[in-house]
N, C-alpha and C. Protein backbone atom coordinates (compact mmCIF):
# COMPACT_ATOMS: atom_id res chain seq x y z
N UNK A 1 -62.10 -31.24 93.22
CA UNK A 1 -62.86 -30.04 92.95
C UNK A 1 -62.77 -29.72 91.48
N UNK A 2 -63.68 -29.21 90.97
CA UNK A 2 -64.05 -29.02 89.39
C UNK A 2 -64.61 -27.56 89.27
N UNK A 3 -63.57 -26.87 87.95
CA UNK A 3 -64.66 -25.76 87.63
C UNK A 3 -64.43 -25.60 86.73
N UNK A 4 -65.72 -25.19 86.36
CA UNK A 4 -66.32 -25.34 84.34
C UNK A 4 -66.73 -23.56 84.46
N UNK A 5 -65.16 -23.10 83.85
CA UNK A 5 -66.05 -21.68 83.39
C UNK A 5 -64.97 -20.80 82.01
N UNK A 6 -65.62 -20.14 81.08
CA UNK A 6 -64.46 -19.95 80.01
C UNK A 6 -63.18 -19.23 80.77
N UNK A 7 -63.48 -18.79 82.01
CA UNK A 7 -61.92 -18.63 82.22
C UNK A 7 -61.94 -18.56 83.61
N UNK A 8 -60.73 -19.33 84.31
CA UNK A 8 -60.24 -19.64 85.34
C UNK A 8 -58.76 -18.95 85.81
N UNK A 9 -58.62 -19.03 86.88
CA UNK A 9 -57.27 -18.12 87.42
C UNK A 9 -57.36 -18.97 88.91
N UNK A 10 -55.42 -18.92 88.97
CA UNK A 10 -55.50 -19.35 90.37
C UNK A 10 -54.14 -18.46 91.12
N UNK A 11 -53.82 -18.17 92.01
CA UNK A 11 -52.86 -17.50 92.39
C UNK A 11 -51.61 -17.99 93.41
N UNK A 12 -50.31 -17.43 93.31
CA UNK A 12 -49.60 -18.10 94.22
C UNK A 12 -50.05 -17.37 95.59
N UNK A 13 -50.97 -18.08 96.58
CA UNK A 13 -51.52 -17.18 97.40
C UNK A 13 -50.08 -16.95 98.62
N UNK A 14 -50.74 -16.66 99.35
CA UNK A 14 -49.87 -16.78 100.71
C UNK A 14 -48.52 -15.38 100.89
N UNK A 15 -47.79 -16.02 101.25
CA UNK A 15 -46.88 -14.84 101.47
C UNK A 15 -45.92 -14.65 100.08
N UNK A 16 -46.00 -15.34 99.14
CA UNK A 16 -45.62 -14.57 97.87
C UNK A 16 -46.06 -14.30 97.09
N UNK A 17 -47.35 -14.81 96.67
CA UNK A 17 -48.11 -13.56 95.52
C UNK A 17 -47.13 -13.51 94.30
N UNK A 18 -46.52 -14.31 93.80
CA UNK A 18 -45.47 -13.94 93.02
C UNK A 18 -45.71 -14.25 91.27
N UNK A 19 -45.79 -14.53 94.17
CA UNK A 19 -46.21 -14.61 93.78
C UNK A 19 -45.41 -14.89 91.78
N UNK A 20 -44.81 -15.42 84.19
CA UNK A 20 -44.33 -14.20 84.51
C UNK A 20 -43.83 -14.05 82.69
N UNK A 21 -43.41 -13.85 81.82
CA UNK A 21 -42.78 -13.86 80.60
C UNK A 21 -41.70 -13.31 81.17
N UNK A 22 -40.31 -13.15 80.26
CA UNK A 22 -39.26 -12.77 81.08
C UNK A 22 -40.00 -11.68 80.31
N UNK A 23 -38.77 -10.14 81.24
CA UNK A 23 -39.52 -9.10 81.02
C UNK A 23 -38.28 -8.34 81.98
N UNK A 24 -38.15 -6.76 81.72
CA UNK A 24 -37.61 -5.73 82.48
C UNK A 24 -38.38 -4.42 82.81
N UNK A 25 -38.74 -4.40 83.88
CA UNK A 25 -40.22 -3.66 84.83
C UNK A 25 -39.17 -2.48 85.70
N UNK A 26 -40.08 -1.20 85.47
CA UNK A 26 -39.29 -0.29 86.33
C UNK A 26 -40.67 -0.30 87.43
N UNK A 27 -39.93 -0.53 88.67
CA UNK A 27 -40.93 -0.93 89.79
C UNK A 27 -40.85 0.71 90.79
N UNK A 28 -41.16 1.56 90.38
CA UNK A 28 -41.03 2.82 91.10
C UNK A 28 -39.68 3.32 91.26
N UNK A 29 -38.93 3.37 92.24
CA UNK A 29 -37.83 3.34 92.13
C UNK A 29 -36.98 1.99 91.55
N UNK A 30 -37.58 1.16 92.10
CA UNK A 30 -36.47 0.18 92.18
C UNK A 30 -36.96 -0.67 90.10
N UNK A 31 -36.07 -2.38 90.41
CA UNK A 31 -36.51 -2.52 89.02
C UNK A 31 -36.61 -4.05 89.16
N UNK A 32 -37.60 -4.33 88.25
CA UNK A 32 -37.65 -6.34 88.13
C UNK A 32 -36.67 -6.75 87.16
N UNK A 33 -35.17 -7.48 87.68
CA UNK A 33 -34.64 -8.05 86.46
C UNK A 33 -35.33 -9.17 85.50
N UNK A 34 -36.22 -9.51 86.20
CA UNK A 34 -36.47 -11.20 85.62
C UNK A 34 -38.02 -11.51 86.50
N UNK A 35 -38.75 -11.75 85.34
CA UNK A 35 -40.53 -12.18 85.96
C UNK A 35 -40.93 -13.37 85.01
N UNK A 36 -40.96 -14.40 85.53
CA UNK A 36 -40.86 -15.60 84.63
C UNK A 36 -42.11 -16.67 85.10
N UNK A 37 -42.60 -16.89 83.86
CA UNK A 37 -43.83 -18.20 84.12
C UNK A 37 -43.66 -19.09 83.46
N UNK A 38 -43.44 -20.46 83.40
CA UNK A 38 -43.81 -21.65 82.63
C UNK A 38 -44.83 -22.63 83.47
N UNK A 39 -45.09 -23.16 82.58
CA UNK A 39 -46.53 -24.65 82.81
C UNK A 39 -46.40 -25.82 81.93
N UNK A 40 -46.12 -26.42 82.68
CA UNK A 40 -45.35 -27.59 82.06
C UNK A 40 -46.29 -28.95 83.12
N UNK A 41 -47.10 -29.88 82.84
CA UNK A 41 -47.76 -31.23 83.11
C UNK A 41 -48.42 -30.51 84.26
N UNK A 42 -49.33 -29.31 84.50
CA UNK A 42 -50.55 -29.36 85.18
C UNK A 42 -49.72 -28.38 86.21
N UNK A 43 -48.27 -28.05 86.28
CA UNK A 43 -47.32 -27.38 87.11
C UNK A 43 -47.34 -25.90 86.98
N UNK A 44 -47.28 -25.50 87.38
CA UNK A 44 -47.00 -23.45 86.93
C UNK A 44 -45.81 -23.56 88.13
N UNK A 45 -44.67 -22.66 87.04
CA UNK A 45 -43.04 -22.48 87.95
C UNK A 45 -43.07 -20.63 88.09
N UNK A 46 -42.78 -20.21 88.48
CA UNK A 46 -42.68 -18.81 89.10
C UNK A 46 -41.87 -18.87 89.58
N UNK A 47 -40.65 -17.55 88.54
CA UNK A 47 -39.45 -17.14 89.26
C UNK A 47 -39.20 -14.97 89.21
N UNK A 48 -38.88 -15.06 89.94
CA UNK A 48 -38.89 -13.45 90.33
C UNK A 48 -37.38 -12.99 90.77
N UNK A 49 -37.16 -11.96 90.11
CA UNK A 49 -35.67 -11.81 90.58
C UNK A 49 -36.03 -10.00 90.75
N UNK A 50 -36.22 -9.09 91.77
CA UNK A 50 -36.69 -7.68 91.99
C UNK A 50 -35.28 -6.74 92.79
N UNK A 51 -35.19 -5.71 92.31
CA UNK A 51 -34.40 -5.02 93.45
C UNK A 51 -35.38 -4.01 94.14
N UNK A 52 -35.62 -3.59 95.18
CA UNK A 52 -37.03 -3.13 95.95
C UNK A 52 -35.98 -1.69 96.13
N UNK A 53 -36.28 -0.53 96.27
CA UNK A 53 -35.50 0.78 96.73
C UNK A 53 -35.98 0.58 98.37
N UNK A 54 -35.77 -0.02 99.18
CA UNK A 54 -36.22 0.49 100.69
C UNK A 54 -35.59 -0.69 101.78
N UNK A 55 -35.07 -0.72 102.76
CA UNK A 55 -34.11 -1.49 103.47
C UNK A 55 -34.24 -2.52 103.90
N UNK A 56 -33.29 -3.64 103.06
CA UNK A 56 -33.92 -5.16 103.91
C UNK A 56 -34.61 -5.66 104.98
N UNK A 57 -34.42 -4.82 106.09
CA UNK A 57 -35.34 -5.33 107.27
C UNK A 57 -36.54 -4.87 107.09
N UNK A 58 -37.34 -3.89 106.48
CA UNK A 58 -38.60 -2.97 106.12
C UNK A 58 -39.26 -4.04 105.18
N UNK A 59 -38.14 -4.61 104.26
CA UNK A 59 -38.85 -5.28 103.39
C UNK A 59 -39.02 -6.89 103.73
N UNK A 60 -38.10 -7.58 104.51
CA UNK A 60 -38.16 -9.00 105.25
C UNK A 60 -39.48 -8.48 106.09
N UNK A 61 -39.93 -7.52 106.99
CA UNK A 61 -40.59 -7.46 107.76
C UNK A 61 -42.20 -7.90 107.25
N UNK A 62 -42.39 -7.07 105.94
CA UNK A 62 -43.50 -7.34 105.12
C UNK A 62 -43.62 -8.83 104.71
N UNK A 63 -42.77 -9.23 103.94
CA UNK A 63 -42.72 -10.62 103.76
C UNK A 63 -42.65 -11.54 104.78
N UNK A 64 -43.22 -11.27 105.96
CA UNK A 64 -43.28 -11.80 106.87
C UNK A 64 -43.94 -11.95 108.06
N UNK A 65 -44.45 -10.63 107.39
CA UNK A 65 -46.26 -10.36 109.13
C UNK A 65 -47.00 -11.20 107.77
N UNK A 66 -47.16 -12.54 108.83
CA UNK A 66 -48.56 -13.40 107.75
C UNK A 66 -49.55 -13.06 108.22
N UNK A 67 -50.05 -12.26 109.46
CA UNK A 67 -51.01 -11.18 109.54
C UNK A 67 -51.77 -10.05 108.71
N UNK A 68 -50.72 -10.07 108.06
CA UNK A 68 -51.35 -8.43 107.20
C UNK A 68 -50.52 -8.64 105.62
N UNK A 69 -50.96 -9.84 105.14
CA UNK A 69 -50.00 -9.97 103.82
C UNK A 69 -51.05 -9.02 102.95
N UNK A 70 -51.66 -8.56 102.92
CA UNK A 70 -53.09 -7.66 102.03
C UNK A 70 -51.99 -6.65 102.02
N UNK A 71 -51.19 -6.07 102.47
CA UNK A 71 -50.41 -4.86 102.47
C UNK A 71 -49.80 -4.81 101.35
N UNK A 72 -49.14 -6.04 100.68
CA UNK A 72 -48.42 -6.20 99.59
C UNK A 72 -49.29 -6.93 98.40
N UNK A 73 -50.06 -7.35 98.48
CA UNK A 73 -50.93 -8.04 97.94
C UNK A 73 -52.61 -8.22 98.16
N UNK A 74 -53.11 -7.13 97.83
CA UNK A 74 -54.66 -6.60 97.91
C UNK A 74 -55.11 -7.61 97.47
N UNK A 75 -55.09 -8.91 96.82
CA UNK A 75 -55.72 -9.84 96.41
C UNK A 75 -56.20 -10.91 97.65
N UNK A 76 -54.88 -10.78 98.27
CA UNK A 76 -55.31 -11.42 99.54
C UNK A 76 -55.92 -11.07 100.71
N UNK A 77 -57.43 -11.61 100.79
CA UNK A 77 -57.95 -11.03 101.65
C UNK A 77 -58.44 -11.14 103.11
N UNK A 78 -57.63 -12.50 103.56
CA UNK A 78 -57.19 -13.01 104.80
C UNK A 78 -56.15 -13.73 104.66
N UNK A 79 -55.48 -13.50 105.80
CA UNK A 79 -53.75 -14.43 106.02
C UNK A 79 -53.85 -14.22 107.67
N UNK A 80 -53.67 -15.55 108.67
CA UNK A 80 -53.07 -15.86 109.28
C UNK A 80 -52.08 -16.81 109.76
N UNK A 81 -51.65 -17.00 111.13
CA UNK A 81 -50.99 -18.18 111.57
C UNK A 81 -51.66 -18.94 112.46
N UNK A 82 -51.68 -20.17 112.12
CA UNK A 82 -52.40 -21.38 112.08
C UNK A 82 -51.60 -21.88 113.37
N UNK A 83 -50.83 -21.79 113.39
CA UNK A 83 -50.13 -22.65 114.62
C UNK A 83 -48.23 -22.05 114.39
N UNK A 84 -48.00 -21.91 115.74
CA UNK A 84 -46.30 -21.26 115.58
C UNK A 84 -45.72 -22.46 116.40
N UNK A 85 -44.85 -23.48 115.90
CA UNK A 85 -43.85 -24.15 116.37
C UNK A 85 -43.05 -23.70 117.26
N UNK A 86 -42.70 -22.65 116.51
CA UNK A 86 -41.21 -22.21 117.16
C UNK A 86 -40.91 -21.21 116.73
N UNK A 87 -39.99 -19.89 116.87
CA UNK A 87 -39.80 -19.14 116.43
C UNK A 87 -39.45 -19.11 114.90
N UNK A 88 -39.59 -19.16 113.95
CA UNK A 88 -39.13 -19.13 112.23
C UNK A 88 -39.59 -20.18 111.96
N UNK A 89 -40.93 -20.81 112.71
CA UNK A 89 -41.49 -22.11 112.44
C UNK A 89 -43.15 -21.83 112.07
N UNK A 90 -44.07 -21.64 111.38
CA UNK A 90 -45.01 -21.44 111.40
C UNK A 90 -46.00 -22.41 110.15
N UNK A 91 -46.99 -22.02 110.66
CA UNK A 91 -47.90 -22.20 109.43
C UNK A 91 -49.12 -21.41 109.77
N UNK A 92 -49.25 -21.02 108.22
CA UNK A 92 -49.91 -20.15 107.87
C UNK A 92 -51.01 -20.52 106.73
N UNK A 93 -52.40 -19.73 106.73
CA UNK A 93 -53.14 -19.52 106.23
C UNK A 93 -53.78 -18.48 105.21
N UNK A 94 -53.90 -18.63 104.38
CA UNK A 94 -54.32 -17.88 103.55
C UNK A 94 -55.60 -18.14 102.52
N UNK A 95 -56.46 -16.46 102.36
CA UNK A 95 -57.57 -16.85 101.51
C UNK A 95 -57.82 -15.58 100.38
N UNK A 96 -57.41 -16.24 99.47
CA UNK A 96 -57.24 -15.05 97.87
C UNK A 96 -58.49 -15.34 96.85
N UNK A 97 -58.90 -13.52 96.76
CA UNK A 97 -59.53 -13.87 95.68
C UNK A 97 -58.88 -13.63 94.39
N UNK A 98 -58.81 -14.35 93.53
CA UNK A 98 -58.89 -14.45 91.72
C UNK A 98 -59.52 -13.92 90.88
N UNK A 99 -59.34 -12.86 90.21
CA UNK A 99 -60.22 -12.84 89.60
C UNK A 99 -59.55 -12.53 87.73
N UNK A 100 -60.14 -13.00 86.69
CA UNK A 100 -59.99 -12.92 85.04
C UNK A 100 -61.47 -12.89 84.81
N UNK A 101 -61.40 -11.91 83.87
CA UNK A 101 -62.74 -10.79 83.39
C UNK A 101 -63.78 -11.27 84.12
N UNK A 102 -64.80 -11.97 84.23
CA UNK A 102 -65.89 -11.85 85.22
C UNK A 102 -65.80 -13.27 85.66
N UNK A 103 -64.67 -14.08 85.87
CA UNK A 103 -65.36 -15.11 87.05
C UNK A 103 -64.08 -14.51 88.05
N UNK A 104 -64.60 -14.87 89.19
CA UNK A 104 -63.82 -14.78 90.44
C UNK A 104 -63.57 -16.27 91.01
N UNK A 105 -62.96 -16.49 91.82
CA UNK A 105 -62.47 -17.58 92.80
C UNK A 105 -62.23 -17.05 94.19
N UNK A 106 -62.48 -17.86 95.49
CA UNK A 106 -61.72 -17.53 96.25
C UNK A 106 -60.88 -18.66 96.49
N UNK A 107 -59.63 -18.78 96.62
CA UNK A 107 -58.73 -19.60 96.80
C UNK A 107 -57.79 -20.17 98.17
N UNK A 108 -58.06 -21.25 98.62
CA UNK A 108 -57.68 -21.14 100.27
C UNK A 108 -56.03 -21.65 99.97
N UNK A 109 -55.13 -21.53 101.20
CA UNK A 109 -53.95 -22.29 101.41
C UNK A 109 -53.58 -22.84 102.44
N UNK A 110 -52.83 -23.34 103.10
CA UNK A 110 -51.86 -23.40 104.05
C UNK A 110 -50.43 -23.81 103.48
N UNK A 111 -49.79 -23.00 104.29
CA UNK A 111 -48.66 -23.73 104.23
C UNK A 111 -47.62 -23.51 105.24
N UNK A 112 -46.76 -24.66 105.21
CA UNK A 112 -45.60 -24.62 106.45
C UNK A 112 -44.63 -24.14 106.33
N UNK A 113 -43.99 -22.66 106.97
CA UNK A 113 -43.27 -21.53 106.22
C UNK A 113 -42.27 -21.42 107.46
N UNK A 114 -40.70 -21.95 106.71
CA UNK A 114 -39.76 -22.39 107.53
C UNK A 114 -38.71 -20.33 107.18
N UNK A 115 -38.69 -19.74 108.49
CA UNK A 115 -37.63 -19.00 108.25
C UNK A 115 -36.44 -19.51 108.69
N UNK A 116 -35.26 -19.53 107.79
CA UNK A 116 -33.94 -20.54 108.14
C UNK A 116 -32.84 -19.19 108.38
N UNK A 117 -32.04 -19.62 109.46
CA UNK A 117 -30.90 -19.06 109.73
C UNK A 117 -30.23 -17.96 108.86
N UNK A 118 -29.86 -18.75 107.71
CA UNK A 118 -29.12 -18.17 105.99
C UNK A 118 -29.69 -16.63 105.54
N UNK A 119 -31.32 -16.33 106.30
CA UNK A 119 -31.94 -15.93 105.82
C UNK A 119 -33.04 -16.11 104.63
N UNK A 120 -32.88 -17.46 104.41
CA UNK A 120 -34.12 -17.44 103.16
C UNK A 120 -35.43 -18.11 104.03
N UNK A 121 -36.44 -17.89 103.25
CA UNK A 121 -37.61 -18.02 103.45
C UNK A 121 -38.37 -19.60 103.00
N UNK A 122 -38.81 -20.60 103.39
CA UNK A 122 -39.56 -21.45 101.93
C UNK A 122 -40.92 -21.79 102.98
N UNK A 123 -41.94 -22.16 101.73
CA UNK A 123 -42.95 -22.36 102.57
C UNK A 123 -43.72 -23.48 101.63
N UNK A 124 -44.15 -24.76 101.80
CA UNK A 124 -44.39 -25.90 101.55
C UNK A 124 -45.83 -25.89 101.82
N UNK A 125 -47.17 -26.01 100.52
CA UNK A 125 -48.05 -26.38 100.88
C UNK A 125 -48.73 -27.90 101.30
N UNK A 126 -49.69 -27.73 102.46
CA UNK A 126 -50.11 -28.77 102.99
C UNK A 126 -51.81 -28.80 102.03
N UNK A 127 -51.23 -30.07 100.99
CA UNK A 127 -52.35 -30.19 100.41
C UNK A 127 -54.24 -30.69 100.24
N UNK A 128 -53.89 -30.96 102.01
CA UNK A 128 -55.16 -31.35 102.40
C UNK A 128 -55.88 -30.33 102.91
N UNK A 129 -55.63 -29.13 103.03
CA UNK A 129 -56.00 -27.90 103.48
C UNK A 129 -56.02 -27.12 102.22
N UNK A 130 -55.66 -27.02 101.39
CA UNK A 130 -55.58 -26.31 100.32
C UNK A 130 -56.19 -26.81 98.92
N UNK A 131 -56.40 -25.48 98.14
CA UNK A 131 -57.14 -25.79 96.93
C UNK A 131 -55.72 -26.29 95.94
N UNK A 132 -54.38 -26.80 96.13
CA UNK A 132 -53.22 -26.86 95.55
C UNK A 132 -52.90 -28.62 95.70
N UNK A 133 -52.47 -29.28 94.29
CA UNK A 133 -52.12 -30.84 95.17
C UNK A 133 -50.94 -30.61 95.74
N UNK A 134 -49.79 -29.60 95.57
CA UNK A 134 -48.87 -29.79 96.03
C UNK A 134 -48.01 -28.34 95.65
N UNK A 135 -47.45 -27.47 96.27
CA UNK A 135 -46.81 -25.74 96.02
C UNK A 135 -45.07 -25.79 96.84
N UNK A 136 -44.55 -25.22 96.41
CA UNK A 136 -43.60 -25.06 97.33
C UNK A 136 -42.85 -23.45 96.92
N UNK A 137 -42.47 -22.50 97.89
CA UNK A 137 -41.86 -21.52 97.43
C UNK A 137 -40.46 -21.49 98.19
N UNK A 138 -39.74 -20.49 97.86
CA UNK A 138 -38.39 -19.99 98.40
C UNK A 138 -38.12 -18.54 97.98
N UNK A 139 -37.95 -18.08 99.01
CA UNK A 139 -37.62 -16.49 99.33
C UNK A 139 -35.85 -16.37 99.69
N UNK A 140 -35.17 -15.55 99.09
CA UNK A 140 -34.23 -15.20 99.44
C UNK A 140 -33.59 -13.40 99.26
N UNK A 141 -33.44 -13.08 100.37
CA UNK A 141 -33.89 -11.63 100.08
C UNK A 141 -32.05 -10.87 101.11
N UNK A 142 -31.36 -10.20 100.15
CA UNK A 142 -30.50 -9.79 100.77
C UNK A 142 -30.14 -7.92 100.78
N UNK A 143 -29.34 -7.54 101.48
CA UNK A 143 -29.26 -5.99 101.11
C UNK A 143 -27.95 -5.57 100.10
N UNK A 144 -28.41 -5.08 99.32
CA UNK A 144 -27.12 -4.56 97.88
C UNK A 144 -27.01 -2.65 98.02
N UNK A 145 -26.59 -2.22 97.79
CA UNK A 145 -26.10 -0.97 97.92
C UNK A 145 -27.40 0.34 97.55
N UNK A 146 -28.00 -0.48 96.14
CA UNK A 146 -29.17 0.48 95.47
C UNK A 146 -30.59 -0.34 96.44
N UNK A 147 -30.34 -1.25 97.57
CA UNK A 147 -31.46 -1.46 97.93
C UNK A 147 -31.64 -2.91 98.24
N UNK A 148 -32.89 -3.46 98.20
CA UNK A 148 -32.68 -4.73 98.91
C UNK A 148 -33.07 -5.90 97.68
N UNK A 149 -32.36 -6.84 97.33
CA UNK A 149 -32.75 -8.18 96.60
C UNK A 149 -33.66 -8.98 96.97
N UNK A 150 -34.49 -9.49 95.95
CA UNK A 150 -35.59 -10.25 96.26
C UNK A 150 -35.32 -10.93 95.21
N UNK A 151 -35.35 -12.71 95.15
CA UNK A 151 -35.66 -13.23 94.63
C UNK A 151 -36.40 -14.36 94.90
N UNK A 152 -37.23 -14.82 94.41
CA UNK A 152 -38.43 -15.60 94.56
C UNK A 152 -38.48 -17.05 93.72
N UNK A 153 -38.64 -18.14 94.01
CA UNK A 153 -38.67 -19.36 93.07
C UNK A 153 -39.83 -20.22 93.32
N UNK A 154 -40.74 -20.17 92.63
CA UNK A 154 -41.68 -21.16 93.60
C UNK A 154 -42.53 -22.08 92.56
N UNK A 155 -43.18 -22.82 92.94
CA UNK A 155 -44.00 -23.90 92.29
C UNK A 155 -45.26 -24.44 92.77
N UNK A 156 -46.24 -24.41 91.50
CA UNK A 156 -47.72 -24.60 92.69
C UNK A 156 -48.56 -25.28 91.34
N UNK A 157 -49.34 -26.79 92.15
CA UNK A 157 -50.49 -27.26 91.03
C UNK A 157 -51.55 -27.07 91.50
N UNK A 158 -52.36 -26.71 90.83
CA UNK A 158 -53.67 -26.55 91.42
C UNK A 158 -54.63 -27.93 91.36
N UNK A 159 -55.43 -27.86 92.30
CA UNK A 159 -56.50 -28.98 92.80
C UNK A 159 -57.66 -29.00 92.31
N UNK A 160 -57.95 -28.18 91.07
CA UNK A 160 -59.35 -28.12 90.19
C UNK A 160 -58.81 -27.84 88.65
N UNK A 161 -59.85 -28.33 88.03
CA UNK A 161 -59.60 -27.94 86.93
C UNK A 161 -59.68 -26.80 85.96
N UNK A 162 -58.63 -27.01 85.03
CA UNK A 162 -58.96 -24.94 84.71
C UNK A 162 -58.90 -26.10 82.87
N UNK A 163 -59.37 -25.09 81.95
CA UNK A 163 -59.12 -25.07 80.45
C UNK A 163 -57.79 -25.52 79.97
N UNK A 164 -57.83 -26.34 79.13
CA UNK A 164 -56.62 -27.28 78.83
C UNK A 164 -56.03 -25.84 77.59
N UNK A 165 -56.75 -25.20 76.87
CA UNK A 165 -56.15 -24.09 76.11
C UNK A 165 -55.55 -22.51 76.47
N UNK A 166 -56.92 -22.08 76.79
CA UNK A 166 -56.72 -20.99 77.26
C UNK A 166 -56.62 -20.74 78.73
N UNK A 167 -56.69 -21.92 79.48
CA UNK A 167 -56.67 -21.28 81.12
C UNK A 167 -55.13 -21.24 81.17
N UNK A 168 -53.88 -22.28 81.20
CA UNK A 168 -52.93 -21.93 81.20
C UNK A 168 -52.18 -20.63 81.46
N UNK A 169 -53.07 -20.16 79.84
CA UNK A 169 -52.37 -18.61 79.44
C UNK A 169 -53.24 -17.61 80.10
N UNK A 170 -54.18 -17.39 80.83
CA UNK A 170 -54.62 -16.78 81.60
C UNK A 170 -54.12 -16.88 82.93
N UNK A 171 -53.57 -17.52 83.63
CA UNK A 171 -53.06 -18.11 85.04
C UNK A 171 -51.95 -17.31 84.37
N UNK A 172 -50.96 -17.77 83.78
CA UNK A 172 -49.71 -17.28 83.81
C UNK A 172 -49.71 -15.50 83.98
N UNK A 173 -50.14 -14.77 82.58
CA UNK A 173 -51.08 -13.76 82.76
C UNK A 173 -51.48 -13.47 84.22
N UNK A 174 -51.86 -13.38 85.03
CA UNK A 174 -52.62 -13.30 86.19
C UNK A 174 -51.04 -13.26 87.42
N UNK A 175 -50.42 -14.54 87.25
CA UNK A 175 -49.14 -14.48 87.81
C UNK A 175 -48.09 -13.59 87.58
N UNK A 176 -48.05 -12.36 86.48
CA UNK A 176 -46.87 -11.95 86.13
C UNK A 176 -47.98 -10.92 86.83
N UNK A 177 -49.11 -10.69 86.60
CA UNK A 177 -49.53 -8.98 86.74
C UNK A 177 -49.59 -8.69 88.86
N UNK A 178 -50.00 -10.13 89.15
CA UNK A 178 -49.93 -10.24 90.61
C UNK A 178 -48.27 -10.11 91.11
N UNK A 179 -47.29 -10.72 90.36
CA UNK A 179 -45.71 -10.81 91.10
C UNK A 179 -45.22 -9.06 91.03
N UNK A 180 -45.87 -8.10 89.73
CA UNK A 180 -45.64 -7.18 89.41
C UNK A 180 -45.84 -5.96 90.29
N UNK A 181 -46.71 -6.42 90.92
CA UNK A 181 -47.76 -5.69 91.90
C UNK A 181 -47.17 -5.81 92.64
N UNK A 182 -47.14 -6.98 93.62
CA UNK A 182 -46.05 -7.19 94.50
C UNK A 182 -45.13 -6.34 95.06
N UNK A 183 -44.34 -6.32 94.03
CA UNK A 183 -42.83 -6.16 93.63
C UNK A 183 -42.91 -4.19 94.04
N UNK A 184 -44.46 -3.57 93.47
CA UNK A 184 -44.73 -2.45 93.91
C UNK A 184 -44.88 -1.82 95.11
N UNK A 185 -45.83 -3.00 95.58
CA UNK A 185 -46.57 -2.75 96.91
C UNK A 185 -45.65 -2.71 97.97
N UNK A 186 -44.54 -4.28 98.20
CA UNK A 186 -43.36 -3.82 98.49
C UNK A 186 -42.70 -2.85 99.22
N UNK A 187 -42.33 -2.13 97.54
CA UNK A 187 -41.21 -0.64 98.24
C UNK A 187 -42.43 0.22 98.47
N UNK A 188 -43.74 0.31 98.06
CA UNK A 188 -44.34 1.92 98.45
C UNK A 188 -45.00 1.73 99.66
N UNK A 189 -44.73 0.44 100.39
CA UNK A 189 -45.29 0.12 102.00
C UNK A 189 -43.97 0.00 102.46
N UNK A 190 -42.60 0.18 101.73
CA UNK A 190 -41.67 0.08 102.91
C UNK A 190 -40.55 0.75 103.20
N UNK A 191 -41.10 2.15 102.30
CA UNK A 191 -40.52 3.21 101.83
C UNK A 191 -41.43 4.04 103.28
N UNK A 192 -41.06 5.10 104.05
CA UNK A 192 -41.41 5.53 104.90
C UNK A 192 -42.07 6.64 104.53
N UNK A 193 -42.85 7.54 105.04
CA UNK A 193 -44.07 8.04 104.42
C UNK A 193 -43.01 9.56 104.37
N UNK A 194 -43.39 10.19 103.63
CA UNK A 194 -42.49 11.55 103.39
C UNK A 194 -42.73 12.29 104.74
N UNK A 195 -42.06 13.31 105.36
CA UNK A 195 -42.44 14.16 106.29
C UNK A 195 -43.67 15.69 105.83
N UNK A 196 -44.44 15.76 106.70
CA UNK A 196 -44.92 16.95 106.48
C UNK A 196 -44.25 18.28 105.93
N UNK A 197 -44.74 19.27 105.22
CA UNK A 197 -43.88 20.28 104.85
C UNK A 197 -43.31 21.25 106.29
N UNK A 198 -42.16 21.17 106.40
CA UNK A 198 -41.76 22.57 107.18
C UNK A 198 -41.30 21.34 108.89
N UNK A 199 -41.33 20.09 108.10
CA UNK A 199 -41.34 19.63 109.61
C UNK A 199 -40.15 18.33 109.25
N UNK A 200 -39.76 18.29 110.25
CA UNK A 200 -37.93 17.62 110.47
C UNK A 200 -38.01 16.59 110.97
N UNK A 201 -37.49 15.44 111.04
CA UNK A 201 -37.51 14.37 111.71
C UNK A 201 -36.83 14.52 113.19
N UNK A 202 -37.45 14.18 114.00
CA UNK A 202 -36.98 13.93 115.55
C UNK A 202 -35.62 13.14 115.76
């Protein structure tokens, strides 16, 4: 697949959206230690290190209905499961749109998204289904005192061509402002909605 346009974008679709320059982000309450992009031989690496303010299971739960990943990531505008193995065995589908100043993309995936015992997450794209020759991520997400850890490591090439100059630095760009978002959407979907005035919890 080929595309000829002055600017191209592709996204880590699927259940991380991560989905960077290093950088220190106050994410609502909580904060991003570390949002990192390099591109190195046609590769883009994405690493994310977040503390989320709202309780590991609230936040594993999100990172994990591949039903409704749009919750954390409005870019994505279908995600399902393709077929369930087994319990923490799945594969999943996903379809994101892209967009840098006026071209858009929509971008398909699959991938085979192993939840392991340890608790971490990884999910391996299947490149005959996808616009990617080859992606792989890892989720590892634990609970710390100010809230829950997220860190994210992942790797993804894309299957078309983007600008040997400036697409690079637009993708990367695109990856820090999408992992950022994320990292938002997150705690303010897993933060519980305030109570009405004058009214108490049951």
């Amino acid at each position: 697949m080929a595309i000829h346009s002055r600017a191209c974008s592709t996204s880590v679709a699927g259940i991380f959206a991560g989905w960077l320059a290093l950088c220190a982000f106050g994410a609502l309450a909580g904060e991003v230690y570390t949002a990192l992009v390099t591109h190195q031989s046609g590769s883009y690496f994405v690493e994310v290190d977040a503390l989320i303010s709202a309780p590991e299971p609230a936040v594993r739960h999100l990172l994990t209905d591949y039903e409704h990943l749009s919750r954390v990531n409005p870019a994505i505008e279908s995600s399902e499961i393709l077929l369930e193995r087994k319990a923490g065995d799945y594969q999943v589908r996903t379809v994101t749109k892209a967009c840098v100043w006026f071209y858009c993309k929509h971008i398909h995936q699959v991938q085979n998204v192993i939840e392991s015992q340890d608790g971490s997450i990884t999910a391996v794209v299947v490149p005959e289904l996808s616009d990617f020759q080859h992606g792989y991520a890892r989720v590892n997400i634990w609970q710390e005192p100010d809230g829950t850890r997220v860190l994210i490591r992942s790797e993804v090439r894309p299957d078309f061509w983007i600008p040997p100059i400036i697409g690079p630095w637009l993708i990367k760009r695109k990856l820090r402002s999408e992992a950022l978002e994320t990292v938002q959407n997150l705690e303010r979907v897993a933060l519980p909605a305030p109570l009405p005035h004058n009214t108490s919890a049951k």
